[in-house]
PDB file of N, CA and C in Angstrom:
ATOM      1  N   UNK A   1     119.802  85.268 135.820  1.00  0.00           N
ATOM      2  CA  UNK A   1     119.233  86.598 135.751  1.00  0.00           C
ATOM      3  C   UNK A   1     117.736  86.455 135.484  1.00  0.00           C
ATOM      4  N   UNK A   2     117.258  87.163 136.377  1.00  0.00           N
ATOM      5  CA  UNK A   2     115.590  87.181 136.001  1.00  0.00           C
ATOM      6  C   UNK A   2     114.846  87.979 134.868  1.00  0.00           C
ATOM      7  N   UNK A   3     113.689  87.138 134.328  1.00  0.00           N
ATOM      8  CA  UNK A   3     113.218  88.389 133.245  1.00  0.00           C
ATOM      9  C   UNK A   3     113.096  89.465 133.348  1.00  0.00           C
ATOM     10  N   UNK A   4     113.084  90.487 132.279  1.00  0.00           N
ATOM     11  CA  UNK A   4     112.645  91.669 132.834  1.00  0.00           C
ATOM     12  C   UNK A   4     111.301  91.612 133.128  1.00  0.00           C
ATOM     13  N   UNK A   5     110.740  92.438 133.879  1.00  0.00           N
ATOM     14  CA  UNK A   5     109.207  93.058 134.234  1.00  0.00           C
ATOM     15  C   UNK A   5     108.084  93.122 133.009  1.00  0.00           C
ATOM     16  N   UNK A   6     107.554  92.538 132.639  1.00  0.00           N
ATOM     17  CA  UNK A   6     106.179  92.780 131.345  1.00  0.00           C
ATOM     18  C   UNK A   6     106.392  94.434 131.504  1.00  0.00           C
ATOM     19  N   UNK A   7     106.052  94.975 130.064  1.00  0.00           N
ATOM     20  CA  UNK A   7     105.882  96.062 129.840  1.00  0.00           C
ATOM     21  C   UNK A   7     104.645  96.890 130.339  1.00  0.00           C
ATOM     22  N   UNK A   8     104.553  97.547 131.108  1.00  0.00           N
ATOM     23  CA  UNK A   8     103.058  98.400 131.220  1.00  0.00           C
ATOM     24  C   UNK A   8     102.049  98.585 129.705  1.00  0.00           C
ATOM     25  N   UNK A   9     101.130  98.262 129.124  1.00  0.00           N
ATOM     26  CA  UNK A   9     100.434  99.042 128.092  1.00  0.00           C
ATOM     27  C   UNK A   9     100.730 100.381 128.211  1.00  0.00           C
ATOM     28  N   UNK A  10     100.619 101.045 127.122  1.00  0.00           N
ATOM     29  CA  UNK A  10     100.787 102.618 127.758  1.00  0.00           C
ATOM     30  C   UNK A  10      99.551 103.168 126.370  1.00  0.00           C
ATOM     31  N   UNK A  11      98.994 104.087 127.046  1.00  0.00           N
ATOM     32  CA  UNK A  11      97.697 104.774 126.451  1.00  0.00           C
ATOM     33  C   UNK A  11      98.176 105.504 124.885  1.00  0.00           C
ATOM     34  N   UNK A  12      97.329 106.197 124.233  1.00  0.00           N
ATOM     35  CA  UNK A  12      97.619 106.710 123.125  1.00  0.00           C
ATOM     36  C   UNK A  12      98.409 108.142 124.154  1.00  0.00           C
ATOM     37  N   UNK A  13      97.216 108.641 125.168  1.00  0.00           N
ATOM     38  CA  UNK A  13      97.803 109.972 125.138  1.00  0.00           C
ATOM     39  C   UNK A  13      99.116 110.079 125.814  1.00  0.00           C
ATOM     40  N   UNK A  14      99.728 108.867 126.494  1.00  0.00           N
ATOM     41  CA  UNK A  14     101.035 108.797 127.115  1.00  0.00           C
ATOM     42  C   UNK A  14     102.458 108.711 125.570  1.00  0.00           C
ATOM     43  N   UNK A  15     101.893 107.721 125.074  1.00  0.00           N
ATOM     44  CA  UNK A  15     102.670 107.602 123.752  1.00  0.00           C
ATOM     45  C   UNK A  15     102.810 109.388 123.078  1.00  0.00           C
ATOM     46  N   UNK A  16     101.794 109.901 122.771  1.00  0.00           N
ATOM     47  CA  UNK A  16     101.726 111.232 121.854  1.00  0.00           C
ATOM     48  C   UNK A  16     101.954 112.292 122.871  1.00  0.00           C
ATOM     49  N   UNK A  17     102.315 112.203 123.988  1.00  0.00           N
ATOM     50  CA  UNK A  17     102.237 113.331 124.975  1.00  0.00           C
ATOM     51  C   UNK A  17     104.133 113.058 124.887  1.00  0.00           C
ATOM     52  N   UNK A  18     104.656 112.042 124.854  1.00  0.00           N
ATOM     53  CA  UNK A  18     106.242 112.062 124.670  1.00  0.00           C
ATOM     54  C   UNK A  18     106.693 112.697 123.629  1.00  0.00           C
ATOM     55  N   UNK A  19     105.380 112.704 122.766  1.00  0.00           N
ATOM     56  CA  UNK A  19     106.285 113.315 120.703  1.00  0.00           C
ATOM     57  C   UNK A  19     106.306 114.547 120.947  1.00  0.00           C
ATOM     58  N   UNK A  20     106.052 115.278 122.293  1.00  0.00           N
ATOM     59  CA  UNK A  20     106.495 116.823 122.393  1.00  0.00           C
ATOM     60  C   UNK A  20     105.083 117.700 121.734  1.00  0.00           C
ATOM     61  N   UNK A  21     105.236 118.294 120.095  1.00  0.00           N
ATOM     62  CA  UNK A  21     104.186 119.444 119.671  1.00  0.00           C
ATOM     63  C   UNK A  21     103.427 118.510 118.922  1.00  0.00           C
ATOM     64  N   UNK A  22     102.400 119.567 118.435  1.00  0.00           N
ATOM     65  CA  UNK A  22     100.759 119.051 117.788  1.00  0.00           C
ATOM     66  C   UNK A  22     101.688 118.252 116.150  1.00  0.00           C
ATOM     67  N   UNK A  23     102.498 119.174 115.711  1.00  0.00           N
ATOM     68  CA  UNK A  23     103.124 118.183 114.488  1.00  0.00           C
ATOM     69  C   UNK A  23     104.102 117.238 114.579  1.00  0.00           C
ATOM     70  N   UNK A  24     104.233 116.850 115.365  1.00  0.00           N
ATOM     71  CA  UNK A  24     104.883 115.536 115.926  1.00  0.00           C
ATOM     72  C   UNK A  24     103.624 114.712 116.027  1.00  0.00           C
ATOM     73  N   UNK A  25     102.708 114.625 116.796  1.00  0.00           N
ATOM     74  CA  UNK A  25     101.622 113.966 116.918  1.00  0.00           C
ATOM     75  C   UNK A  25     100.576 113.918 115.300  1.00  0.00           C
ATOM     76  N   UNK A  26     100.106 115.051 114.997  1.00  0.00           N
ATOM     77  CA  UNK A  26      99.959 114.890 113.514  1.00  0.00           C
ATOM     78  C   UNK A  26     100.834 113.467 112.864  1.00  0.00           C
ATOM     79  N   UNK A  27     101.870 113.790 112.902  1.00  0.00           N
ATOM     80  CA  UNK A  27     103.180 112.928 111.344  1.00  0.00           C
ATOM     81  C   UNK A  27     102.960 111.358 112.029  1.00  0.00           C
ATOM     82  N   UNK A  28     102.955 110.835 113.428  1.00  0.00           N
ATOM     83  CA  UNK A  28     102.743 110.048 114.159  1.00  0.00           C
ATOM     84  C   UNK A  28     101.672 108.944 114.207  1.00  0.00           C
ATOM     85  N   UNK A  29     100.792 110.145 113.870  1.00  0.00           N
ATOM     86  CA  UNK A  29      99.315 109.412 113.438  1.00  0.00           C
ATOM     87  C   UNK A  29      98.880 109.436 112.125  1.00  0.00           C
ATOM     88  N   UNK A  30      99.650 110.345 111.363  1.00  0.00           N
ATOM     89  CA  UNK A  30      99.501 109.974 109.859  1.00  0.00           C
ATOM     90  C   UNK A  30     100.154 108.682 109.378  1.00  0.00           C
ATOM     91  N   UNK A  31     101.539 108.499 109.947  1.00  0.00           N
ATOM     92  CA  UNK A  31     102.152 107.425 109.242  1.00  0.00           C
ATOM     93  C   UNK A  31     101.174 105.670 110.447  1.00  0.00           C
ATOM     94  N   UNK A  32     100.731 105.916 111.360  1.00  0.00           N
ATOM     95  CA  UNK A  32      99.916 105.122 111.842  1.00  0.00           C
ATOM     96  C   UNK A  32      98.928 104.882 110.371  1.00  0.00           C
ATOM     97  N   UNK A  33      97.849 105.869 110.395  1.00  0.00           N
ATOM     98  CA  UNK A  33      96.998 105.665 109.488  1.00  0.00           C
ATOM     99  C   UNK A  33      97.796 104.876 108.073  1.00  0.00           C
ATOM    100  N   UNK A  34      98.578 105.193 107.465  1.00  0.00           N
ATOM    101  CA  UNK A  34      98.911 105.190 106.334  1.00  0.00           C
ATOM    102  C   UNK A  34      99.649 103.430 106.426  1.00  0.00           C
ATOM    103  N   UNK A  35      99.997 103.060 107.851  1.00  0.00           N
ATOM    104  CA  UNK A  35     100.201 101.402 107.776  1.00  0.00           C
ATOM    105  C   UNK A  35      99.496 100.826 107.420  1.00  0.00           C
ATOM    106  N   UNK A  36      98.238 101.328 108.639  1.00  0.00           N
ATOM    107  CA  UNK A  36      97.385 100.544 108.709  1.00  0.00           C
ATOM    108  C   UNK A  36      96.519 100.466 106.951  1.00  0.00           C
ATOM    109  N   UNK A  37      96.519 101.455 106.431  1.00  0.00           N
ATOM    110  CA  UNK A  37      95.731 101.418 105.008  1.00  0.00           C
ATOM    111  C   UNK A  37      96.644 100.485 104.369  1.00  0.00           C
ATOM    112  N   UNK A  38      97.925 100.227 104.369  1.00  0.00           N
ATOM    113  CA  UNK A  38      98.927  99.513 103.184  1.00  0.00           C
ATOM    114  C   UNK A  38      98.507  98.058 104.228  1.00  0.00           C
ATOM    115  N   UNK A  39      98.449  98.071 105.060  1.00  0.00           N
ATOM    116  CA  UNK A  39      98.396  96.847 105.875  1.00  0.00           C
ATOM    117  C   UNK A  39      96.622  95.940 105.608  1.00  0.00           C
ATOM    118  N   UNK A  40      96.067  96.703 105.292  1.00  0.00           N
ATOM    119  CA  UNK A  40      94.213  96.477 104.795  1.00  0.00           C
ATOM    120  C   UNK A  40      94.801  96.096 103.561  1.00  0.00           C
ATOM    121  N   UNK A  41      95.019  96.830 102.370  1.00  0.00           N
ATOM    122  CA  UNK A  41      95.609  96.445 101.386  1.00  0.00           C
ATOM    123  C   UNK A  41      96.052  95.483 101.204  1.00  0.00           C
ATOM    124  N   UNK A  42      97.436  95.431 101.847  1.00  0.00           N
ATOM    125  CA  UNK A  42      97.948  93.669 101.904  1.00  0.00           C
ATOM    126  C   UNK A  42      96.890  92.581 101.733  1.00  0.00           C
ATOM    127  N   UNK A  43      96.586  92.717 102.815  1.00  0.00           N
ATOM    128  CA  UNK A  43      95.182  91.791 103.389  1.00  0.00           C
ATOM    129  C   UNK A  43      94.193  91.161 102.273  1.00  0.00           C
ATOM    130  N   UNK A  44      93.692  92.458 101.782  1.00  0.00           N
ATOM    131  CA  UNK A  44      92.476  92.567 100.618  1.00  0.00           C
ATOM    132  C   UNK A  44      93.476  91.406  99.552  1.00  0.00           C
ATOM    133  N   UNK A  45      94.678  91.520  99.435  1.00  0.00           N
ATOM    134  CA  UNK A  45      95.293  91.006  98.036  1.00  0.00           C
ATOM    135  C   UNK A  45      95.693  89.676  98.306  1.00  0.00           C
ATOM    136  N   UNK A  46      95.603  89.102  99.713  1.00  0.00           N
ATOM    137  CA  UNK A  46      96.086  88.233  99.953  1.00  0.00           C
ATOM    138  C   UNK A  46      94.970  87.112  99.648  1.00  0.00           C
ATOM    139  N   UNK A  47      95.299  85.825  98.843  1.00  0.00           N
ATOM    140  CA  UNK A  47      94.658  84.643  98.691  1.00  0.00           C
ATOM    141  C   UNK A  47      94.184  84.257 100.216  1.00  0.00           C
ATOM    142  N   UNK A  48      92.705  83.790  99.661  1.00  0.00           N
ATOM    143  CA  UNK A  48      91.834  83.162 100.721  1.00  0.00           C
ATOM    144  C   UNK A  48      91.798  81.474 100.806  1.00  0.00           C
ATOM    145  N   UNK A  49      92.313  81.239  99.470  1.00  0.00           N
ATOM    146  CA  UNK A  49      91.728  79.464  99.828  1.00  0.00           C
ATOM    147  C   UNK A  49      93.531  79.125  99.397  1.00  0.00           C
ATOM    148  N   UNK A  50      93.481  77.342 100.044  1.00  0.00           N
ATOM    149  CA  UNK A  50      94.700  77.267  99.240  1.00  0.00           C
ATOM    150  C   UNK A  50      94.842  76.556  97.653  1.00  0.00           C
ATOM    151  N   UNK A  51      94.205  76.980  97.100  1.00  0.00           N
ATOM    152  CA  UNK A  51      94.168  76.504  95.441  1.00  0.00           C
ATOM    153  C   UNK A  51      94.368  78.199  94.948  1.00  0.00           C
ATOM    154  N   UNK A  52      93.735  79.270  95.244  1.00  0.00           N
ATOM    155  CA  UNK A  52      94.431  80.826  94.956  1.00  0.00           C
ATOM    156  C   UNK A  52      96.060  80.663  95.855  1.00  0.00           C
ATOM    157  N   UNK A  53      96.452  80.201  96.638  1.00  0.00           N
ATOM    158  CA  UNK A  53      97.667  80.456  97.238  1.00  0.00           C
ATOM    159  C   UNK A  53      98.861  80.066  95.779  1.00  0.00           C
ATOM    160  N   UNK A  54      98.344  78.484  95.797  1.00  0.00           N
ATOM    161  CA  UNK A  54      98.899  77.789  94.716  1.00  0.00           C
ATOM    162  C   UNK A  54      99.253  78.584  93.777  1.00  0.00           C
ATOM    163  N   UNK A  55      98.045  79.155  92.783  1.00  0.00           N
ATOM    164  CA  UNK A  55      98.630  79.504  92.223  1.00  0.00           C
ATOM    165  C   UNK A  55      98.703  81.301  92.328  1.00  0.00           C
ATOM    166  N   UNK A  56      99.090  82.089  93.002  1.00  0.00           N
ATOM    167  CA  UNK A  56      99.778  82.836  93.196  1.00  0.00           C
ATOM    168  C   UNK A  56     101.105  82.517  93.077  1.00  0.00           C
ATOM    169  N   UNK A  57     101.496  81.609  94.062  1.00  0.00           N
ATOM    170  CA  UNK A  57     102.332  81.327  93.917  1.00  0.00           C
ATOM    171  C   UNK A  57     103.810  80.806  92.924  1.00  0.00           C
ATOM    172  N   UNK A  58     102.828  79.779  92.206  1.00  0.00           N
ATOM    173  CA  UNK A  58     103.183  79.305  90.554  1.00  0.00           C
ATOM    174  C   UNK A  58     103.500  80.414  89.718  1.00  0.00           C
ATOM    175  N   UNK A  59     102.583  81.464  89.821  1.00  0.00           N
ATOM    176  CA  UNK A  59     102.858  82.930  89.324  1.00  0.00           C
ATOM    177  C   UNK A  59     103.864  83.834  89.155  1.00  0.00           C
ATOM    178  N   UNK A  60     104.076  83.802  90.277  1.00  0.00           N
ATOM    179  CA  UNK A  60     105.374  84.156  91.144  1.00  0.00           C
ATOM    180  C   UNK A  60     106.679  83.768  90.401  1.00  0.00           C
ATOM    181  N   UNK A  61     106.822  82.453  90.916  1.00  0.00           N
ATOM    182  CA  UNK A  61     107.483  81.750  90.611  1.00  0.00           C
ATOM    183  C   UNK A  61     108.017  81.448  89.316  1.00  0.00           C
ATOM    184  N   UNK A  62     106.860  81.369  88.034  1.00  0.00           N
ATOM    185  CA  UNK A  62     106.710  81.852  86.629  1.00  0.00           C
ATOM    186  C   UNK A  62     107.858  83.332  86.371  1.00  0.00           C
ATOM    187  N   UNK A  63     107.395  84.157  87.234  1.00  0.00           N
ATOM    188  CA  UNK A  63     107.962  85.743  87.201  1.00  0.00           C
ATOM    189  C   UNK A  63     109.424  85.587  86.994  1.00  0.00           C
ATOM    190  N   UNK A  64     109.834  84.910  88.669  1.00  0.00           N
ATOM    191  CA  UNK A  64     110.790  84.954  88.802  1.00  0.00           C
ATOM    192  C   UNK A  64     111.914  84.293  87.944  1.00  0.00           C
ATOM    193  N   UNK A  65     111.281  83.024  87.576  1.00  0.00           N
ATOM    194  CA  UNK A  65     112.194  82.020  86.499  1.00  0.00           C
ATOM    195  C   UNK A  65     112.600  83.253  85.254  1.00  0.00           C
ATOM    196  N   UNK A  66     111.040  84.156  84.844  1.00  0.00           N
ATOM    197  CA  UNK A  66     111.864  84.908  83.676  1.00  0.00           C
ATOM    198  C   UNK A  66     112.033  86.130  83.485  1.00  0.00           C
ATOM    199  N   UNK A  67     112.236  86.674  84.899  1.00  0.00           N
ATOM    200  CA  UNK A  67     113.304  87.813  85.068  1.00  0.00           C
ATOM    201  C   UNK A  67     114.329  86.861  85.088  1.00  0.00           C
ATOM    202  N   UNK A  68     114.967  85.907  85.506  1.00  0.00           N
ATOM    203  CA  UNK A  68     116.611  84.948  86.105  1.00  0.00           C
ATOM    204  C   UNK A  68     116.563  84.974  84.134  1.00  0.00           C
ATOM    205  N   UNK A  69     116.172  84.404  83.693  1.00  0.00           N
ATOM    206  CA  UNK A  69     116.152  83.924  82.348  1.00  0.00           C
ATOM    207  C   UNK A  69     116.884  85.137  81.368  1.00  0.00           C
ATOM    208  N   UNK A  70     115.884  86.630  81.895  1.00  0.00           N
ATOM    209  CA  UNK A  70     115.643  87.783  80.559  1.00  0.00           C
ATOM    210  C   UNK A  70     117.130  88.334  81.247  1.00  0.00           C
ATOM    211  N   UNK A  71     117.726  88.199  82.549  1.00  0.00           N
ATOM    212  CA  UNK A  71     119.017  88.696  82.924  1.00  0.00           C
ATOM    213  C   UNK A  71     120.692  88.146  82.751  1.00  0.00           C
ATOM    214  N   UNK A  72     119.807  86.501  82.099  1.00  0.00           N
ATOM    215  CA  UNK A  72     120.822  85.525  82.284  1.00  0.00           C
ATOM    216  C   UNK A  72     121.979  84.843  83.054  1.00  0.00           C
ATOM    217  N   UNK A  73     120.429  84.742  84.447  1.00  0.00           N
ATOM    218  CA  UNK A  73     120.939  84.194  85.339  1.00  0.00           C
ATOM    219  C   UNK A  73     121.144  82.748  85.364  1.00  0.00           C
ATOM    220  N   UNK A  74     120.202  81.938  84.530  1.00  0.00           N
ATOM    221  CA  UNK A  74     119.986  80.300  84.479  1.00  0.00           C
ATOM    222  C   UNK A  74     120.347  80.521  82.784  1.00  0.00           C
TER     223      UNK A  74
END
């Protein structure tokens, strides 16, 4: 069986012209916006070198040992 066909790109106004009325398109592009801000966010919080990864990580990891610990999982 052959692949399917690559997808066409399709424009913003083809995408928002399917969501039907103006508040469909509104909620559409709000929750767009509102990724993309949690998605910048992410970003901003995310370690740049790997010695911050490290210890993020160790951190983490710290956390997790004593929530398992304070629940008496280990």
């Amino acid at each position: 069986m052959p692949p399917p066909p690559p997808r066409k790109p399709q424009s913003c106004v083809e995408i928002l012209s399917r969501l039907g009325t103006k508040a469909n398109w509104d909620d559409y592009l709000a929750r767009i916006a509102a990724a993309a801000e949690e998605e910048t966010a992410t970003a901003a919080d995310t370690p740049k070198t790997a010695e911050e990864r490290d210890a993020q990580e160790t951190s983490e990891a710290s956390q997790i040992a004593e929530l398992r610990r304070r629940l008496g999982l280990d």
